[in-house]
C-alpha atoms as a PDB file:
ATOM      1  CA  UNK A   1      -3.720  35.627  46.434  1.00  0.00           C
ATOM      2  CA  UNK A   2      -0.935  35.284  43.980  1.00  0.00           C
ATOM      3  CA  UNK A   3       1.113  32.074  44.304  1.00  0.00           C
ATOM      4  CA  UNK A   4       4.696  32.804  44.468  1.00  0.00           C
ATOM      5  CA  UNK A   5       7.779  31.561  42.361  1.00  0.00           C
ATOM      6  CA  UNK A   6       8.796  29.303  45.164  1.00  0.00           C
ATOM      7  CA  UNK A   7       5.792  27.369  45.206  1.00  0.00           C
ATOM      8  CA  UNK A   8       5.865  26.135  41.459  1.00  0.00           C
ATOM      9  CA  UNK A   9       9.030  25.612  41.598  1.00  0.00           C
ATOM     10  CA  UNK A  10       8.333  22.615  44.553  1.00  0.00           C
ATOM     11  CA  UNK A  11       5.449  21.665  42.624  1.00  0.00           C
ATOM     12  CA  UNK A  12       7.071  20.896  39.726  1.00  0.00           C
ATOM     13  CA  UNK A  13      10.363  19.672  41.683  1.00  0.00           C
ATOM     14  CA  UNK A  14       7.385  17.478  43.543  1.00  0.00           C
ATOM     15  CA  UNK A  15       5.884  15.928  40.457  1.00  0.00           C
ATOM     16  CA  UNK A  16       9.210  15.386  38.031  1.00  0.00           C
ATOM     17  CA  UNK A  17      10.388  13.612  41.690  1.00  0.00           C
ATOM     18  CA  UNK A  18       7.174  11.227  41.695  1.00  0.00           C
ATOM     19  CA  UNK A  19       7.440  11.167  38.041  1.00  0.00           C
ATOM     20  CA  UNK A  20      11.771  10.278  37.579  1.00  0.00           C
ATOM     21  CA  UNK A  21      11.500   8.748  41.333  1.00  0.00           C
ATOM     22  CA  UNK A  22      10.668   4.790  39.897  1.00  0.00           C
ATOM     23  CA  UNK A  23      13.571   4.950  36.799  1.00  0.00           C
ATOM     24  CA  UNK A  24      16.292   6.493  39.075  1.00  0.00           C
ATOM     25  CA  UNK A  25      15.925   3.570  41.875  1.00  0.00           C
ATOM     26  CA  UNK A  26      16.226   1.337  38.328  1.00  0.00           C
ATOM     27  CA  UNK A  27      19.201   2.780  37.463  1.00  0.00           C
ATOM     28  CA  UNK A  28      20.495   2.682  40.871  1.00  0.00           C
ATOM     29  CA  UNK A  29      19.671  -1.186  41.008  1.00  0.00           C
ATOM     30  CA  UNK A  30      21.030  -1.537  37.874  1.00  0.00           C
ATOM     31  CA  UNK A  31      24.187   0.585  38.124  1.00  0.00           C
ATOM     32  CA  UNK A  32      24.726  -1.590  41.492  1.00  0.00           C
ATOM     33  CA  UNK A  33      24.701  -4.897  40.064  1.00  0.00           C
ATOM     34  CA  UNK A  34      26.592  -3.671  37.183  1.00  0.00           C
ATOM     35  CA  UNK A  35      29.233  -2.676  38.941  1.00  0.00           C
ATOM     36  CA  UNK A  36      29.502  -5.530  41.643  1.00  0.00           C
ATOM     37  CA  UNK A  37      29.079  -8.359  39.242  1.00  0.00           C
ATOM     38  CA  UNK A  38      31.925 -10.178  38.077  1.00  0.00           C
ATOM     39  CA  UNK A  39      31.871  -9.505  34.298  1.00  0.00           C
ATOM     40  CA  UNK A  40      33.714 -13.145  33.835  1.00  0.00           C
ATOM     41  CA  UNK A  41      31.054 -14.915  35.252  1.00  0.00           C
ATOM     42  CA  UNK A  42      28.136 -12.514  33.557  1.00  0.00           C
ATOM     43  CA  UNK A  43      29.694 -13.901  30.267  1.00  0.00           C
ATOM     44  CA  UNK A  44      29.820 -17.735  31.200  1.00  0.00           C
ATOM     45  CA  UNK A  45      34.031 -17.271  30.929  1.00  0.00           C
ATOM     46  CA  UNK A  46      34.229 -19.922  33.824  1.00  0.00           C
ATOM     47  CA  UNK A  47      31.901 -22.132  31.824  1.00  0.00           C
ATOM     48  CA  UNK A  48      34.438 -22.647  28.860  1.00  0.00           C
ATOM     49  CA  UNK A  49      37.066 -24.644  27.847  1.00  0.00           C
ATOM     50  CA  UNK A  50      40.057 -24.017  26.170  1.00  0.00           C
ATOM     51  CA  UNK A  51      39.871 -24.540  21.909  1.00  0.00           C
ATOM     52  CA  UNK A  52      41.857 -27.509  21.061  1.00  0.00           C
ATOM     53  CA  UNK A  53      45.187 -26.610  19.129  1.00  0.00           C
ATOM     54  CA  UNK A  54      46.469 -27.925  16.241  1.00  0.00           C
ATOM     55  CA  UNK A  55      50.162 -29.804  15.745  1.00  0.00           C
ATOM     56  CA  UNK A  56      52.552 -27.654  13.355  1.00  0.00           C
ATOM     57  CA  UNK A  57      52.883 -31.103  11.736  1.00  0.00           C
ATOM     58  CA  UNK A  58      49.032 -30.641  10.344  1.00  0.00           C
ATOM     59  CA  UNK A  59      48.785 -31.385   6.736  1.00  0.00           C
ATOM     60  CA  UNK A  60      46.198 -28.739   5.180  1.00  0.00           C
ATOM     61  CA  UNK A  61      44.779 -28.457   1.419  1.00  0.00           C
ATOM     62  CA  UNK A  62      45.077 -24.846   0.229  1.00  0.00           C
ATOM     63  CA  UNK A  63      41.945 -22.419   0.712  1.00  0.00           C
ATOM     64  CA  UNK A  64      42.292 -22.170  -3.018  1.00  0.00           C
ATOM     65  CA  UNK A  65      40.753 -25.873  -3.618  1.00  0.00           C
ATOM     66  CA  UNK A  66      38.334 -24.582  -1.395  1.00  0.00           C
ATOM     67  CA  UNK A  67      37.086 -22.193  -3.027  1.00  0.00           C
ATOM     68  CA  UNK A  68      37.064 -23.506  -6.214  1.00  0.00           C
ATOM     69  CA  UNK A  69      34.928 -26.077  -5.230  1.00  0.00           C
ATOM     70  CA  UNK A  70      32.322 -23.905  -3.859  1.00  0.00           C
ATOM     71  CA  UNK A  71      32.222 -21.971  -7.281  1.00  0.00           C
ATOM     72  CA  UNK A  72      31.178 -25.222  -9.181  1.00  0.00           C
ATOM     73  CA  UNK A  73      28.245 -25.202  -6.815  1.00  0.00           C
ATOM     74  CA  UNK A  74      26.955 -21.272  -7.308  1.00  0.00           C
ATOM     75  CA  UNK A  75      28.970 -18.192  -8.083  1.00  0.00           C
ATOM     76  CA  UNK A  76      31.032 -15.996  -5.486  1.00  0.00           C
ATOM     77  CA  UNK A  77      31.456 -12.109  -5.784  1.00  0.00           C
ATOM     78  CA  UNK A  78      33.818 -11.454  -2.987  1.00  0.00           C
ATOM     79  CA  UNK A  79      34.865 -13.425  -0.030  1.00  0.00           C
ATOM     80  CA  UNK A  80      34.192 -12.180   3.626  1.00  0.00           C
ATOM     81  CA  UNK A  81      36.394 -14.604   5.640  1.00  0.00           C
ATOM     82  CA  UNK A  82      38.260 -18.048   5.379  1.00  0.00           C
ATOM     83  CA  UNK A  83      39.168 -18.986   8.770  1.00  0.00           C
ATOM     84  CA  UNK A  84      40.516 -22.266  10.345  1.00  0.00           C
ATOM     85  CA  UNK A  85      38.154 -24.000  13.015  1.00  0.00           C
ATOM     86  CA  UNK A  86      38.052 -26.974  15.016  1.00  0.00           C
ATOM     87  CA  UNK A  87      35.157 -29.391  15.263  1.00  0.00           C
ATOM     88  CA  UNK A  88      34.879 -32.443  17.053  1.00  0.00           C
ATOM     89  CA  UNK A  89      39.031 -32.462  16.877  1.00  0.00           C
ATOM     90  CA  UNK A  90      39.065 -31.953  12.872  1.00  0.00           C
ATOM     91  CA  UNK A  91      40.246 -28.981  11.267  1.00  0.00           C
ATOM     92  CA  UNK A  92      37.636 -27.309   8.852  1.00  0.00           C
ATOM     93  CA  UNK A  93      37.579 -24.044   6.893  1.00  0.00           C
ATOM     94  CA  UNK A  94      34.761 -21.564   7.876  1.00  0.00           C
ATOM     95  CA  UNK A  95      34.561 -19.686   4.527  1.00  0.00           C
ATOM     96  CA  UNK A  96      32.184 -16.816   4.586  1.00  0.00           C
ATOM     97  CA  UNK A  97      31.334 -15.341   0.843  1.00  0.00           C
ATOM     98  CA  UNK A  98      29.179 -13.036  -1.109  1.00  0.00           C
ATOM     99  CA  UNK A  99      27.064 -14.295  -3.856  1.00  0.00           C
ATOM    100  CA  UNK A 100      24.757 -12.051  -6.278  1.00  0.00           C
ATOM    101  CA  UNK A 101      20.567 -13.740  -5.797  1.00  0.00           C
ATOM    102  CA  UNK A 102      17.851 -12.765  -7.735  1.00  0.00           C
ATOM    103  CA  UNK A 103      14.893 -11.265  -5.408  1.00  0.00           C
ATOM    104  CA  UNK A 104      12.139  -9.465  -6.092  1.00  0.00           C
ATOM    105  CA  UNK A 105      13.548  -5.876  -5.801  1.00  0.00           C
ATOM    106  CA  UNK A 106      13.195  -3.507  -8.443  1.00  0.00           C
ATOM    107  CA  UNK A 107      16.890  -3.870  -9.413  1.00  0.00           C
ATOM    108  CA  UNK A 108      16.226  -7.840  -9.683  1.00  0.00           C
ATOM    109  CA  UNK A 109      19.205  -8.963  -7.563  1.00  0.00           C
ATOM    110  CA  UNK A 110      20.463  -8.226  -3.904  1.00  0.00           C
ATOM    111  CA  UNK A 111      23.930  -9.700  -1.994  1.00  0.00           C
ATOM    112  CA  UNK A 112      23.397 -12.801   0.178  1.00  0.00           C
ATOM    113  CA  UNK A 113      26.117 -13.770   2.637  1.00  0.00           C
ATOM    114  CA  UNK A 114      27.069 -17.773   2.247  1.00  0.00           C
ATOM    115  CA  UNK A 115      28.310 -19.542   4.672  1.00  0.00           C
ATOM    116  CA  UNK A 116      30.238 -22.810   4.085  1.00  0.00           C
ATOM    117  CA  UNK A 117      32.259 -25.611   5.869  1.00  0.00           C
ATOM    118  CA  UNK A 118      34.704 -27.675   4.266  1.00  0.00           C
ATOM    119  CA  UNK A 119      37.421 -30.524   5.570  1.00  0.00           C
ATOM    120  CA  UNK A 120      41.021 -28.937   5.460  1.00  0.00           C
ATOM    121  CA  UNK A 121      42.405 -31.858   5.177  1.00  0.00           C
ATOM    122  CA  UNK A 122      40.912 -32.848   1.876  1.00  0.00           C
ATOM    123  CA  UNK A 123      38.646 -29.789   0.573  1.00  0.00           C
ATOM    124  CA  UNK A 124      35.432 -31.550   0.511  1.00  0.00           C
ATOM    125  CA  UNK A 125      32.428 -29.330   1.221  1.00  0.00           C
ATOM    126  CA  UNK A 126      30.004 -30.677   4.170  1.00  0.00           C
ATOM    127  CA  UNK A 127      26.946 -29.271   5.306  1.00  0.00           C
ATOM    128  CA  UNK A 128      26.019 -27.914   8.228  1.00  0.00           C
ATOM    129  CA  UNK A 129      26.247 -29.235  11.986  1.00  0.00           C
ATOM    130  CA  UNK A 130      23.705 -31.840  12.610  1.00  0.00           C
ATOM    131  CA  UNK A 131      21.224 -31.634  15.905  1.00  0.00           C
ATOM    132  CA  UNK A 132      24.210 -34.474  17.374  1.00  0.00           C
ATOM    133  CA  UNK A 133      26.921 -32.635  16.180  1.00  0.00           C
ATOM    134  CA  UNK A 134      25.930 -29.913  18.175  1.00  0.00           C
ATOM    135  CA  UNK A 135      25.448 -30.997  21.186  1.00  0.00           C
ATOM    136  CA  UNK A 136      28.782 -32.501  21.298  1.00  0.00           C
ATOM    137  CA  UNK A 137      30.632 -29.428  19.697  1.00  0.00           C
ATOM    138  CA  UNK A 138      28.966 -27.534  23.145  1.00  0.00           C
ATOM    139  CA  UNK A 139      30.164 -30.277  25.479  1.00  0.00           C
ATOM    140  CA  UNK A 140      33.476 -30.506  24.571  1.00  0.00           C
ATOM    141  CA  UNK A 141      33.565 -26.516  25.404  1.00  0.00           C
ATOM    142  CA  UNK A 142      32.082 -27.015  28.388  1.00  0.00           C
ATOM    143  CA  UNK A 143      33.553 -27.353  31.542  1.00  0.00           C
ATOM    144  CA  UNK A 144      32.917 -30.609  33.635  1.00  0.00           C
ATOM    145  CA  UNK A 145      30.414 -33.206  32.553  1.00  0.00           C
ATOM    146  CA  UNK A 146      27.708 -31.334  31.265  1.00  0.00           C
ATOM    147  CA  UNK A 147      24.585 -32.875  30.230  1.00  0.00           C
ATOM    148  CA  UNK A 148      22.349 -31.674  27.671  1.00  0.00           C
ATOM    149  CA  UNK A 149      18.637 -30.754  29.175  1.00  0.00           C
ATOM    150  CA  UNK A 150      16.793 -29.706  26.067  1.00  0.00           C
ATOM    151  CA  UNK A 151      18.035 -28.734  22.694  1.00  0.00           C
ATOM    152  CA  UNK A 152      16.446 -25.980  20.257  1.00  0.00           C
ATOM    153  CA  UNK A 153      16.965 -25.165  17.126  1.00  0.00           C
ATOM    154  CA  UNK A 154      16.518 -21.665  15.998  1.00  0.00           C
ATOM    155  CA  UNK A 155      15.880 -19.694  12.942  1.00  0.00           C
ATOM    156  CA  UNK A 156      14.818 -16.627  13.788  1.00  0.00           C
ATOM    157  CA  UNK A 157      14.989 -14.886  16.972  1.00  0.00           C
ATOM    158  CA  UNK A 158      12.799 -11.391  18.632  1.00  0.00           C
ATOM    159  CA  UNK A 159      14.649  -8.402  19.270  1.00  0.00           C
ATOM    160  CA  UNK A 160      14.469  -9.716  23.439  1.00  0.00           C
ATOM    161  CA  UNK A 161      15.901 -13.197  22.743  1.00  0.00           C
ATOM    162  CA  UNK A 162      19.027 -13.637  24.563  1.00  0.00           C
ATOM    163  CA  UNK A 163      20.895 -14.581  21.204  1.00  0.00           C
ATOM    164  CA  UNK A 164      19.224 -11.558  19.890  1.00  0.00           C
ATOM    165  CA  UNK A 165      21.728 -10.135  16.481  1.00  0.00           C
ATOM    166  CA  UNK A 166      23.662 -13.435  15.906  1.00  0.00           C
ATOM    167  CA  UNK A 167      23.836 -16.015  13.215  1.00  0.00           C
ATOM    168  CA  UNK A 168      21.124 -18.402  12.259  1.00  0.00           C
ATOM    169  CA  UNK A 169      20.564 -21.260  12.380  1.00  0.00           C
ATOM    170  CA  UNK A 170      21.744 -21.957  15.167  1.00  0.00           C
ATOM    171  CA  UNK A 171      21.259 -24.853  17.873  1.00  0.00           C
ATOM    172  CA  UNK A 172      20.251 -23.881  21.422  1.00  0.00           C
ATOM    173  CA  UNK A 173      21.463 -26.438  23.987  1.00  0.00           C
ATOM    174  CA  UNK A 174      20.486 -26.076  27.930  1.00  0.00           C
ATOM    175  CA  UNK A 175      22.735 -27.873  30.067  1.00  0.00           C
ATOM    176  CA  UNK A 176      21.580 -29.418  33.647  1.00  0.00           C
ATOM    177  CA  UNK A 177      23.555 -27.039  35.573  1.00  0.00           C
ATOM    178  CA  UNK A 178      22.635 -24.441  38.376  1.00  0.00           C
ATOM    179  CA  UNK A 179      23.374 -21.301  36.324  1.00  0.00           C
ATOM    180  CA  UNK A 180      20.698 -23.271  33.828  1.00  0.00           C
ATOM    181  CA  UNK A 181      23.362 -22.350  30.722  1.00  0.00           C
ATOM    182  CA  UNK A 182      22.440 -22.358  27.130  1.00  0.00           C
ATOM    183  CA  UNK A 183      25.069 -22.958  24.533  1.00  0.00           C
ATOM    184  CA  UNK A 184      24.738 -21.371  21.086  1.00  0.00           C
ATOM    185  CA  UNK A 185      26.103 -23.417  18.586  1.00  0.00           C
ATOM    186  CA  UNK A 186      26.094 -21.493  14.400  1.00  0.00           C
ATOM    187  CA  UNK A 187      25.135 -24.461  12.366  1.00  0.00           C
ATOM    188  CA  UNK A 188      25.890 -23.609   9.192  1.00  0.00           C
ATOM    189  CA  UNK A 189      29.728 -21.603  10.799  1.00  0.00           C
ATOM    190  CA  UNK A 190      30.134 -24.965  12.934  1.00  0.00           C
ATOM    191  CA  UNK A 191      30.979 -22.711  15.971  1.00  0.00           C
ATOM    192  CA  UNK A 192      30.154 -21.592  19.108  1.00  0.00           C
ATOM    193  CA  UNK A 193      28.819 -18.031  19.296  1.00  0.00           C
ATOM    194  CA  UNK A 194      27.079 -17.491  22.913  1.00  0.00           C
ATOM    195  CA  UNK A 195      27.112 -18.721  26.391  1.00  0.00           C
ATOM    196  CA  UNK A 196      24.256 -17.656  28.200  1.00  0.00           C
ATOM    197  CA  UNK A 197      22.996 -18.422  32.007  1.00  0.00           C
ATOM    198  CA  UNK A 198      20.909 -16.675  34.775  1.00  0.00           C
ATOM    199  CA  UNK A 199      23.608 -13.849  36.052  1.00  0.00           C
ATOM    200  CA  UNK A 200      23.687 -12.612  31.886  1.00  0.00           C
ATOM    201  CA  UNK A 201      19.885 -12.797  31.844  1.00  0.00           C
ATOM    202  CA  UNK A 202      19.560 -10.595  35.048  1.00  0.00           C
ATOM    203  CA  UNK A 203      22.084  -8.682  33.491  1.00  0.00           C
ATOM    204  CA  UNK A 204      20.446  -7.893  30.393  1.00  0.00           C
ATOM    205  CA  UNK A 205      17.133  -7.187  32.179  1.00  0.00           C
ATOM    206  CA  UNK A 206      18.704  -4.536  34.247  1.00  0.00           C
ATOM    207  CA  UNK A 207      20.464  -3.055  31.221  1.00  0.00           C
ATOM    208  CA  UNK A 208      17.243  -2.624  29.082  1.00  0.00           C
ATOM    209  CA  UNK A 209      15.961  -1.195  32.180  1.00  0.00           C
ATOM    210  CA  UNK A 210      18.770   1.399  32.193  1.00  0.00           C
ATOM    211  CA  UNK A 211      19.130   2.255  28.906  1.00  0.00           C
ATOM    212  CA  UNK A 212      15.266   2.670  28.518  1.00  0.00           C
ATOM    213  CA  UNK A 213      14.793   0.983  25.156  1.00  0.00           C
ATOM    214  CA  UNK A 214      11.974  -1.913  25.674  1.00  0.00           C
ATOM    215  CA  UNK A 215      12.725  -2.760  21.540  1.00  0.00           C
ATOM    216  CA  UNK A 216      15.939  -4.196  21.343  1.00  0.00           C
ATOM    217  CA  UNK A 217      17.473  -3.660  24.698  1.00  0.00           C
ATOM    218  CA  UNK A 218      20.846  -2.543  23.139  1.00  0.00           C
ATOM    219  CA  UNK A 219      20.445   1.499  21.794  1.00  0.00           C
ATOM    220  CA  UNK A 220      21.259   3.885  24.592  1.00  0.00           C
ATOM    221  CA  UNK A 221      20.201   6.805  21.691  1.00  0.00           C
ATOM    222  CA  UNK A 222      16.577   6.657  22.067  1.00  0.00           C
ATOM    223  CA  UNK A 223      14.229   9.188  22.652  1.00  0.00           C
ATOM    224  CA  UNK A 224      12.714   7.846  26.272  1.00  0.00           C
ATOM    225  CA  UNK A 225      16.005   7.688  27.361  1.00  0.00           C
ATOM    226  CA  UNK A 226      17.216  11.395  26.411  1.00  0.00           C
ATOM    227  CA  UNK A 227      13.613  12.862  27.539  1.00  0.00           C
ATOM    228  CA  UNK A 228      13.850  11.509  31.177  1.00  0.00           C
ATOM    229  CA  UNK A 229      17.891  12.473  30.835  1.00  0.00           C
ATOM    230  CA  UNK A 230      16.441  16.161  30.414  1.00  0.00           C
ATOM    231  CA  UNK A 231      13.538  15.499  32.913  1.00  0.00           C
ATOM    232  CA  UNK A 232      16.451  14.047  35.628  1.00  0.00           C
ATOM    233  CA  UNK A 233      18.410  17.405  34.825  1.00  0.00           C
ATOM    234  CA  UNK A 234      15.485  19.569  35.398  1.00  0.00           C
ATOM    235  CA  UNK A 235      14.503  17.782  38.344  1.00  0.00           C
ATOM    236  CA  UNK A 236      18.233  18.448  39.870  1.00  0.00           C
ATOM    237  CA  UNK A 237      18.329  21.892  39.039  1.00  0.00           C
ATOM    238  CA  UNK A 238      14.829  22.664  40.243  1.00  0.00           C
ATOM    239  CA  UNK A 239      16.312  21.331  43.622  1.00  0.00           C
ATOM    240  CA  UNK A 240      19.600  23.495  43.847  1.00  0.00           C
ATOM    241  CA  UNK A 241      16.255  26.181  43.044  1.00  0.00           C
ATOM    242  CA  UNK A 242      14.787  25.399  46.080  1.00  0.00           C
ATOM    243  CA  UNK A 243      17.665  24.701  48.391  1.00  0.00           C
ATOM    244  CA  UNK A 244      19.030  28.398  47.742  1.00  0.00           C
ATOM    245  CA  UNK A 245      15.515  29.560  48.170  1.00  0.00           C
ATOM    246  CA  UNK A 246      15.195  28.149  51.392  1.00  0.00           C
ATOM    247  CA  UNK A 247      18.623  28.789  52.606  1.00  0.00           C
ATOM    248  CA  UNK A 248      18.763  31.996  55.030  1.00  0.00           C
ATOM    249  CA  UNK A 249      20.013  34.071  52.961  1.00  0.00           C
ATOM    250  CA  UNK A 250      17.799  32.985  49.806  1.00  0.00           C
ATOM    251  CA  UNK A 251      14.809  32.989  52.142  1.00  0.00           C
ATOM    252  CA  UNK A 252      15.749  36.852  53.269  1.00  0.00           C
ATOM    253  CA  UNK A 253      16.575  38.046  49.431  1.00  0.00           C
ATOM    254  CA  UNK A 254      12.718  36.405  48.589  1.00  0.00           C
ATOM    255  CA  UNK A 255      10.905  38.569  51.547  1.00  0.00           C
ATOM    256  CA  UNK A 256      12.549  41.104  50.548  1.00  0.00           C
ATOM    257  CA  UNK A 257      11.314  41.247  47.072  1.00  0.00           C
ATOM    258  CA  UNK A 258       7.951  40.102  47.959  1.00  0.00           C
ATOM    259  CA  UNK A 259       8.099  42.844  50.564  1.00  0.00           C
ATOM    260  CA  UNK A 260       9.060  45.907  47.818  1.00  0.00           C
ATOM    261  CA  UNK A 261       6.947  44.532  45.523  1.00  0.00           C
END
């Protein structure tokens, strides 16, 4: 006996349901939280303190000596940034530049962003933030009287680290605190670049679980996630199929054919 167009259509409804069934209750979890969590606290906001401003009556050497400086010590192409910071209640220039390296390449040399701190007050270059430095750079941005746990310092990170993408070094200080927080602190920039604690981290789960890409977390242009996209539209369409083909006056148009045929 010949199996009619109604049944394959509900077995293939049936199997794209068992097969899309698990990722749309993730997305459904995941859209959920997304949209009931406070975005603030996701990002640590609450966490952070205010920078500390500077009085107009500041007395600052010229980026120029700056820079001039850090030519005597290798050469600069082009600079990226020169930017004034605060650490530890000193101003300091951040100054970001592009200097020509040799490498093994076949053209011999490749670009190589530099990254420098110097005293504003009186141009001298320093190095970066030590371990100590650090930790107090993070307390002083963070609210109440946080107290270091553990401190880590990193120099290179996977694609599913939570400071995933951001400048290295860096230090990574966990605070005793019931989010369990983790202040990323740019050695060499002599900033602060992340805040991280549990509601991000659940965040981030659900959000590689949405967008499907187990590599890097962030690319919502990947291939898993556009074939189940299809799959879910296939699925949906499949069941407008079989509601109209079940409906009474679907059902009646279906004997009838069957019946002529």
């Amino acid at each position: 006996m010949a199996k009619s167009k109604n049944y394959y259509i509900r077995k293939t409804h049936r199997w794209l349901g068992v097969i899309l069934g698990i990722q749309f209750l993730l997305w459904t979890i995941g859209g959920l939280y997304f949209s009931w969590s406070n975005m603030d606290e996701v990002h640590g906001d609450f966490q952070k303190k205010d920078a500390t401003l500077f009085s107009s009556d500041i007395s600052l050497v010229s980026p120029t000596v700056v820079l001039d400086t850090i030519k005597k010590i290798h050469r600069i192409d082009s600079v990226v940034s020169i930017q004034l910071i605060e650490i530890l209640g000193k101003p300091f220039y951040q100054v970001r530049c592009i200097s020509t390296i040799q490498n093994e390449t076949n053209d011999g040399h490749g670009m190589q962003v530099m990254n420098h701190l110097a005293d504003a007050e009186t141009g001298r270059i320093r190095g970066p933030l030590t371990k100590e430095e650090a930790v107090d750079v993070a307390k002083m941005r963070f609210n109440g009287e946080p107290k270091a746990k553990s401190v880590e310092y990193l120099t290179v990170t996977s694609g599913h680290h939570e400071y995933r993408e951001s400048p290295l070094p860096a230090y990574a200080i966990t605070f005793e605190h019931p989010s369990k927080t983790t202040v990323y602190v740019a050695s060499e920039l002599g900033t602060i670049q992340k805040f991280r604690n549990n509601k991000w981290r659940i965040f981030d789960f659900l959000w590689m679980m949405h967008t499907m890409d187990y590599e890097s977390r962030d690319h919502i242009g990947n291939w898993l996630l556009r074939i189940f996209s299809i799959f879910g539209l296939i699925t949906v369409i499949s069941g407008f199929a079989l509601f109209f083909i079940s409906s009474k006056w679907g059902g009646k148009r279906v004997a009838k054919s069957e019946k002529i045929a």
